[in-house]
N, C-alpha and C. Protein backbone atom coordinates (compact mmCIF):
# COMPACT_ATOMS: atom_id res chain seq x y z
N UNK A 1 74.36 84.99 118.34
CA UNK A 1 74.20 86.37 118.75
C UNK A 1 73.90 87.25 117.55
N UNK A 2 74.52 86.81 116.52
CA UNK A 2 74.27 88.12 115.34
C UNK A 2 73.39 87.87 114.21
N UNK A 3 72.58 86.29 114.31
CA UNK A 3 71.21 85.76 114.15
C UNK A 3 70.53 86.83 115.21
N UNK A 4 70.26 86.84 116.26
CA UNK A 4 69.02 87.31 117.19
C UNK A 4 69.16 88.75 116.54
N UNK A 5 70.43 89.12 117.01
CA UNK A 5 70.17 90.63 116.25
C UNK A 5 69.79 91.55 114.71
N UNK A 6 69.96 90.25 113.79
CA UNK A 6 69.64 90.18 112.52
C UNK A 6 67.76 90.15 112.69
N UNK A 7 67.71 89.83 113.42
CA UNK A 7 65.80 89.17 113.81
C UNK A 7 65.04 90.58 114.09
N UNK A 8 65.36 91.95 114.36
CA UNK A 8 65.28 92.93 115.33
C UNK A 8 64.29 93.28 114.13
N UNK A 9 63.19 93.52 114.37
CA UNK A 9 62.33 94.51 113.23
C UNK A 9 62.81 95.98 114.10
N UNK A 10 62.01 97.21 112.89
CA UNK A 10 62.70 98.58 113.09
C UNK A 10 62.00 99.18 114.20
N UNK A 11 60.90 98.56 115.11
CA UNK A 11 60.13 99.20 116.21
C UNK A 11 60.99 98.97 117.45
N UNK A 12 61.90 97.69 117.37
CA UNK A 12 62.28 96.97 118.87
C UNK A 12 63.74 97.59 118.45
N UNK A 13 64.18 98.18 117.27
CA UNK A 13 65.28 98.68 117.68
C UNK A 13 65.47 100.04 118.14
N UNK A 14 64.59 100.60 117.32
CA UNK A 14 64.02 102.08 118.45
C UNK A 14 64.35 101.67 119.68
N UNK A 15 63.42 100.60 120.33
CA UNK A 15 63.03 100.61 121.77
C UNK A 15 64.53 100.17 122.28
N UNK A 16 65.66 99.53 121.37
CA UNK A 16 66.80 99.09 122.17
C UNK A 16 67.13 99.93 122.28
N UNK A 17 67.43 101.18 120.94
CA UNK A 17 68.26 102.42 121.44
C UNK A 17 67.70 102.98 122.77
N UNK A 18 66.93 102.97 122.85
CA UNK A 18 66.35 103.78 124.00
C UNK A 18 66.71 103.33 125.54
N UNK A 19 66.58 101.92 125.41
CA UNK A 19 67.01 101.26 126.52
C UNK A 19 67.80 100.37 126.49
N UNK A 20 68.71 100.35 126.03
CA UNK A 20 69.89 99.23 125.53
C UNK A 20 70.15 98.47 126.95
N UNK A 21 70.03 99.06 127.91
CA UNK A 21 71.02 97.92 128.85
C UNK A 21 69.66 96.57 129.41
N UNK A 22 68.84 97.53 128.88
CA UNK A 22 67.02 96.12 129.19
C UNK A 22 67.30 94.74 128.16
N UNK A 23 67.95 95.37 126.74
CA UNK A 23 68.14 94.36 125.79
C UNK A 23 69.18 93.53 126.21
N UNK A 24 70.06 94.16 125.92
CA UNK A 24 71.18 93.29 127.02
C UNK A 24 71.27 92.47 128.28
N UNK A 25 70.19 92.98 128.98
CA UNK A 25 70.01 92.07 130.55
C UNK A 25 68.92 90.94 129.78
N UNK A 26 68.05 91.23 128.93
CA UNK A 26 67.22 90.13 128.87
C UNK A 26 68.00 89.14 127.78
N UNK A 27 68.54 89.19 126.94
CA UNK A 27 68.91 88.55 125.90
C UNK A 27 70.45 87.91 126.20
N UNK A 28 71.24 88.50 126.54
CA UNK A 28 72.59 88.15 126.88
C UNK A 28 72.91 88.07 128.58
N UNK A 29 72.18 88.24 129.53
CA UNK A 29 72.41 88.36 130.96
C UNK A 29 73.98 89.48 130.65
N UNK A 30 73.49 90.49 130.27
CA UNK A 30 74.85 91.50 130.55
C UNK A 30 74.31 92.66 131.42
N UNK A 31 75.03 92.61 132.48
CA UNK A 31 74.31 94.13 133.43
C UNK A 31 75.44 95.33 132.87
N UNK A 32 75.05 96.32 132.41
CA UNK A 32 75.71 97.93 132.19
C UNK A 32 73.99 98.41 132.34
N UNK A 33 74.73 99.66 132.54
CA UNK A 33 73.96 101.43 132.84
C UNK A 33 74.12 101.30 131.55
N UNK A 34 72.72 102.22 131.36
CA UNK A 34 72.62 103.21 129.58
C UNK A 34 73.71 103.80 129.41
N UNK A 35 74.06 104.72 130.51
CA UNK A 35 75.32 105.41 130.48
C UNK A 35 76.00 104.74 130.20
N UNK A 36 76.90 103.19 130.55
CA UNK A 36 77.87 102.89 129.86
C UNK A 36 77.97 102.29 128.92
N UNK A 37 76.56 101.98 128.44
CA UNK A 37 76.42 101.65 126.58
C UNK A 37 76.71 102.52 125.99
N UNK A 38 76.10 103.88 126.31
CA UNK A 38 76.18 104.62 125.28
C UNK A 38 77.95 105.36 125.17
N UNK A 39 78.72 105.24 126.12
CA UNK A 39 79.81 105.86 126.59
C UNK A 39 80.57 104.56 125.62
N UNK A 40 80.63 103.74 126.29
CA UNK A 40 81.87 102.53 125.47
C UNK A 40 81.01 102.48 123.44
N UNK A 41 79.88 102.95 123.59
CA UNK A 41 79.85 103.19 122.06
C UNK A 41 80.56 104.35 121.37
N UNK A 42 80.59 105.07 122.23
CA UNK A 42 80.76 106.69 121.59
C UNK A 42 82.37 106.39 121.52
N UNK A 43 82.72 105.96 122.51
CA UNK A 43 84.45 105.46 122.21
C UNK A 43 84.66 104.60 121.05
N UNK A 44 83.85 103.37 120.82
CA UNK A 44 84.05 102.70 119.49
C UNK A 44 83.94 103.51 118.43
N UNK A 45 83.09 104.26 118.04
CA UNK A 45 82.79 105.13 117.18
C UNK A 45 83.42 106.12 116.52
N UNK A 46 84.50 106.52 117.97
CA UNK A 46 85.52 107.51 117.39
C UNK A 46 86.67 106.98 117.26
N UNK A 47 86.89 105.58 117.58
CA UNK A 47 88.28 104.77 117.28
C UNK A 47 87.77 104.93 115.88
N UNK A 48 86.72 103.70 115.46
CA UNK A 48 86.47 103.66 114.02
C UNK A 48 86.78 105.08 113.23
N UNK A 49 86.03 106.11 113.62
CA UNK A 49 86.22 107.53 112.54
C UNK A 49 87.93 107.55 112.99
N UNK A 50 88.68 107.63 113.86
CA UNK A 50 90.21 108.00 113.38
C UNK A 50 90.69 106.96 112.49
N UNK A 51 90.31 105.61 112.73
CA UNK A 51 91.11 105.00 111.81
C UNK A 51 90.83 105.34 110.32
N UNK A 52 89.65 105.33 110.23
CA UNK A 52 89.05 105.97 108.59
C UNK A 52 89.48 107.12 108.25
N UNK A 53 89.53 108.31 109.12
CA UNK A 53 90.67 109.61 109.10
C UNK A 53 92.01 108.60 108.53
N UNK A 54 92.67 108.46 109.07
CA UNK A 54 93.97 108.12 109.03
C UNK A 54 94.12 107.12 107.68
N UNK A 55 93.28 106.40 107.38
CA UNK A 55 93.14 105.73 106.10
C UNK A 55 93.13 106.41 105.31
N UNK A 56 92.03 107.74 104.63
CA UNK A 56 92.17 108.19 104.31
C UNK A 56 92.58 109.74 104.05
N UNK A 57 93.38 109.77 104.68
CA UNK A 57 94.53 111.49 104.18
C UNK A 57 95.65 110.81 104.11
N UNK A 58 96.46 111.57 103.38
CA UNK A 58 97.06 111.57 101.80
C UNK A 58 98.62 111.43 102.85
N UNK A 59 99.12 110.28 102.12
CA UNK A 59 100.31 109.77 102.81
C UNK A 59 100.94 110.79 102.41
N UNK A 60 102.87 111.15 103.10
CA UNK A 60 103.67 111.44 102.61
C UNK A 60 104.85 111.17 101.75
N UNK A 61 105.36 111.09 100.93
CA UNK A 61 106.13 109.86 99.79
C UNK A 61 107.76 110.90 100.02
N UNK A 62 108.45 110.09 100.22
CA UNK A 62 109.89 109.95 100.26
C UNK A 62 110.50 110.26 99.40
N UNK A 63 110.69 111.39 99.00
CA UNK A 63 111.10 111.89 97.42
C UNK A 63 112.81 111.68 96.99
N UNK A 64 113.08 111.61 96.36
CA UNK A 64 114.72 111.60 95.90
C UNK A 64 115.74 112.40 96.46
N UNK A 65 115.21 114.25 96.59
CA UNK A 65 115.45 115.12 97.21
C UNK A 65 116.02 115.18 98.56
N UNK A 66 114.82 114.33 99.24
CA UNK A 66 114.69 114.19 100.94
C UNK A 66 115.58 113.21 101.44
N UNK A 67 116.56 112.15 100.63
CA UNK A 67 117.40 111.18 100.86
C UNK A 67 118.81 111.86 101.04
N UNK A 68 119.56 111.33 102.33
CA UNK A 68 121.21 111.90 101.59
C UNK A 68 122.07 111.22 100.80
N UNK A 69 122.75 112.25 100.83
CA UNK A 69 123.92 111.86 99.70
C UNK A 69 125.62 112.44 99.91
N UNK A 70 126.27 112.18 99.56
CA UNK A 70 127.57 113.23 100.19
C UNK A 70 127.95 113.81 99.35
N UNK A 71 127.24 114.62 98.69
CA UNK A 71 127.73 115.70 97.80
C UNK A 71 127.75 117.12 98.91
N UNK A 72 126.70 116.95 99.93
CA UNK A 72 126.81 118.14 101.00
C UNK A 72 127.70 117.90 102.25
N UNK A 73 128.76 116.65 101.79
CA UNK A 73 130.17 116.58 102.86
C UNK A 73 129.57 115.47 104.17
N UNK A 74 128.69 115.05 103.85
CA UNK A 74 127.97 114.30 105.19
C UNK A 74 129.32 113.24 105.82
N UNK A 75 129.81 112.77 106.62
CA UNK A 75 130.76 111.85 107.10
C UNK A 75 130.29 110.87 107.87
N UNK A 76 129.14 110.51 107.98
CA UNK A 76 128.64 109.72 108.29
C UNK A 76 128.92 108.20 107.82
N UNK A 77 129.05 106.90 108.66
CA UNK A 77 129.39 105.64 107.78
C UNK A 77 128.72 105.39 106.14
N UNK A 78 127.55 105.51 106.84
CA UNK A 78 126.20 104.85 105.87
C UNK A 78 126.20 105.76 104.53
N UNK A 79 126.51 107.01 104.57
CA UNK A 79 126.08 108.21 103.30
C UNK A 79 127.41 107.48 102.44
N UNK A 80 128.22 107.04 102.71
CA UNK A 80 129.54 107.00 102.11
C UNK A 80 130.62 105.43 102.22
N UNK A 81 130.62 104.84 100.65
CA UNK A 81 131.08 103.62 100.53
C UNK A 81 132.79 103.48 100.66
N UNK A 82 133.06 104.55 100.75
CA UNK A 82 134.26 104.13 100.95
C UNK A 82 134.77 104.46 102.90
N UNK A 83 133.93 105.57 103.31
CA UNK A 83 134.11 105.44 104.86
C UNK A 83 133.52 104.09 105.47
N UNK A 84 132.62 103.39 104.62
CA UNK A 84 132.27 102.34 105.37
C UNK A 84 133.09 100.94 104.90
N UNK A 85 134.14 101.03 104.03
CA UNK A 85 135.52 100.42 103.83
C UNK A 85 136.70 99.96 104.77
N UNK A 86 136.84 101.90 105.10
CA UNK A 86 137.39 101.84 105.67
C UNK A 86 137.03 101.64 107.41
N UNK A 87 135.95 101.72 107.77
CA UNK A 87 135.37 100.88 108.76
C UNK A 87 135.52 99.94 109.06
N UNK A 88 135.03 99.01 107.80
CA UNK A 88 135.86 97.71 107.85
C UNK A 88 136.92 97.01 107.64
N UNK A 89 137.57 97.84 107.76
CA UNK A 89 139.17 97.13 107.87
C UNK A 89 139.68 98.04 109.12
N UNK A 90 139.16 99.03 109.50
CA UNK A 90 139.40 99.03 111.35
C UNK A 90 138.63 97.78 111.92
N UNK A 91 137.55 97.42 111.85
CA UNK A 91 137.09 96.02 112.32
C UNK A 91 137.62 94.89 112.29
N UNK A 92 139.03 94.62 110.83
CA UNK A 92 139.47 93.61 110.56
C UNK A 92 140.52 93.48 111.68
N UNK A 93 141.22 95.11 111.96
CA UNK A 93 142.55 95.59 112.70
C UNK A 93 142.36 94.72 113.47
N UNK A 94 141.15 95.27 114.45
CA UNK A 94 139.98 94.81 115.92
C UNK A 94 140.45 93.69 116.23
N UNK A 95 140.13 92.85 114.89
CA UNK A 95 139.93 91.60 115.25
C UNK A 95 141.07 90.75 115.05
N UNK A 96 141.90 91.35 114.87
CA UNK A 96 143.42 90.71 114.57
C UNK A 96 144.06 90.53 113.04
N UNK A 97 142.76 90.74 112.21
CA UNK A 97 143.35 90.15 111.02
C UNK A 97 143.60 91.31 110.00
N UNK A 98 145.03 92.01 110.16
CA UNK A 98 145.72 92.93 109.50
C UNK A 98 145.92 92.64 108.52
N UNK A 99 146.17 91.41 107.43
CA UNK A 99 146.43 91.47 105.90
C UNK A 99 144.81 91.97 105.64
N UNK A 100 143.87 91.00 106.18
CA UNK A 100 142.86 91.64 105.17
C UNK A 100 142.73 93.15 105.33
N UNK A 101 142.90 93.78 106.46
CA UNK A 101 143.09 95.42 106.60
C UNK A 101 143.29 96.47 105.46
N UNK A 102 144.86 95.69 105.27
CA UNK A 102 145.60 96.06 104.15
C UNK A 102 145.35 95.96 102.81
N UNK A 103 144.38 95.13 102.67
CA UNK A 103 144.16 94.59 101.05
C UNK A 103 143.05 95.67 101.03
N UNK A 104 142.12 95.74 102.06
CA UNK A 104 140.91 96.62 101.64
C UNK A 104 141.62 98.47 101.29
N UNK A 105 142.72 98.42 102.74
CA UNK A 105 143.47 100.17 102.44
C UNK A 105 144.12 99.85 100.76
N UNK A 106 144.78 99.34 100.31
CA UNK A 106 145.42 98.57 99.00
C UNK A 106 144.35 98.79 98.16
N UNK A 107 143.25 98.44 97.91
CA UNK A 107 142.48 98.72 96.82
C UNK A 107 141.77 100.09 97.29
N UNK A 108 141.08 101.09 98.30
CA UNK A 108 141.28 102.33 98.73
C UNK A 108 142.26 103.20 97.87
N UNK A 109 143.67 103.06 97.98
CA UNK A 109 144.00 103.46 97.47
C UNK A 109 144.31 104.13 96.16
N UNK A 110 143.62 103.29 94.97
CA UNK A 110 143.45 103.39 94.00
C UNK A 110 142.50 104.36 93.39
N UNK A 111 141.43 104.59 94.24
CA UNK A 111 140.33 105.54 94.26
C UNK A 111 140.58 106.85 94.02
N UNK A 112 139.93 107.95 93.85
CA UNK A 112 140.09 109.26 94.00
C UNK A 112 138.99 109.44 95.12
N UNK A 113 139.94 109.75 96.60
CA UNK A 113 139.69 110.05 97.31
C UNK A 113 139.46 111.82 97.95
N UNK A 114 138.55 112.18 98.90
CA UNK A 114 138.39 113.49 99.32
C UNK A 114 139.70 113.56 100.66
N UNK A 115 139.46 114.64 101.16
CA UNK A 115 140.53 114.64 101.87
C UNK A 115 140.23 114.30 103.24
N UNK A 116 139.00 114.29 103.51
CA UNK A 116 138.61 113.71 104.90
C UNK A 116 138.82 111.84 104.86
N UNK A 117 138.82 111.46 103.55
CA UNK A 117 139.06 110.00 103.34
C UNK A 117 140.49 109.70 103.04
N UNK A 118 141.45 110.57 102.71
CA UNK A 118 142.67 110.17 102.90
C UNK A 118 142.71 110.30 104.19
N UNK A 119 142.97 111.17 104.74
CA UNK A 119 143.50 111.50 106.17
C UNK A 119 142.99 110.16 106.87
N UNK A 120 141.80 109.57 107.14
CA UNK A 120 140.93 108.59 107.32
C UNK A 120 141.85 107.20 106.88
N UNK A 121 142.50 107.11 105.59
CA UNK A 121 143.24 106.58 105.42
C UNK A 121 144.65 106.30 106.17
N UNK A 122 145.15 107.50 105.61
CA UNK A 122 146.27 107.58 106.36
C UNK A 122 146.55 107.31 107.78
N UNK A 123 145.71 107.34 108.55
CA UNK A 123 145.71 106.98 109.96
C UNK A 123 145.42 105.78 110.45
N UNK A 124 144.74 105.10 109.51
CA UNK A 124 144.61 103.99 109.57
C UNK A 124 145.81 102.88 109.03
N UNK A 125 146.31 103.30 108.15
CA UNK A 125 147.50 103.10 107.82
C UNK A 125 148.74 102.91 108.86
N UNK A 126 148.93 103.91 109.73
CA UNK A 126 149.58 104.51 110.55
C UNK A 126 149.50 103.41 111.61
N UNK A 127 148.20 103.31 112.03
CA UNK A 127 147.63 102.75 112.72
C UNK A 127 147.88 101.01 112.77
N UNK A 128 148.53 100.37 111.46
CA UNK A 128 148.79 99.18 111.16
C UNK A 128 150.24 99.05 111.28
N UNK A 129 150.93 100.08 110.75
CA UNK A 129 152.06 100.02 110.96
C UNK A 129 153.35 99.82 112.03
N UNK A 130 151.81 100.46 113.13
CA UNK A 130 152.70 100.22 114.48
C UNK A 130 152.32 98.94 115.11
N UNK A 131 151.32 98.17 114.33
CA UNK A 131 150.93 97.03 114.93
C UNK A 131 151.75 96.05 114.77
């Protein structure tokens, strides 16, 4: 197929543009309307130009700034290594196994903690004690 069309001198491709669906019925047995050559082209054409748009304009980059951090109090697991500590040793509670609980609150402790992470503590604590 892309031999024959390589073969096209510049007079018979005039004449395809003109009548594309004649080239097509004689060469490939494909029946379409002009209309829908030229329609399913005009759609290829503008897929191709967005993707080339979209290739080229100018990514956005993830700056240092735009990341959190918990200096602005975030309490979220993930912003913060010691709420996600103590996460896991409510998971250990969960799962029955209270020494390791304790060893993780046990070294916690040692930390200089905020006060949303004691309290966090402390309840968890609390929380073993009655177990």
């Amino acid at each position: 197929m892309l031999k024959e069309i390589l073969r096209i001198d510049s007079s018979e491709f005039l004449e395809i543009l003109k009548n594309p669906s004649n080239f097509l019925s004689l060469k490939f047995d494909l029946e379409f309307t002009n209309n829908e050559i030229y329609l399913i082209s005009a759609i290829i054409f503008l897929f191709i130009l967005g993707l080339i748009i979209d290739f080229l304009k100018p990514k956005d980059e993830v700056k240092d700034q735009d990341l959190p951090d918990n200096v602005t109090g975030l309490k979220d697991i993930g912003s913060n290594s010691v709420i996600q500590k103590i996460d896991l040793a409510t998971a250990y509670m969960n799962m029955g196994k209270s020494n390791l609980a304790k060893k993780i609150l046990q070294r916690l402790e040692n930390n200089s903690l905020t006060k949303f992470e004691k309290s966090e503590l402390s309840k968890l604590k609390k929380q073993i004690d009655n177990d």
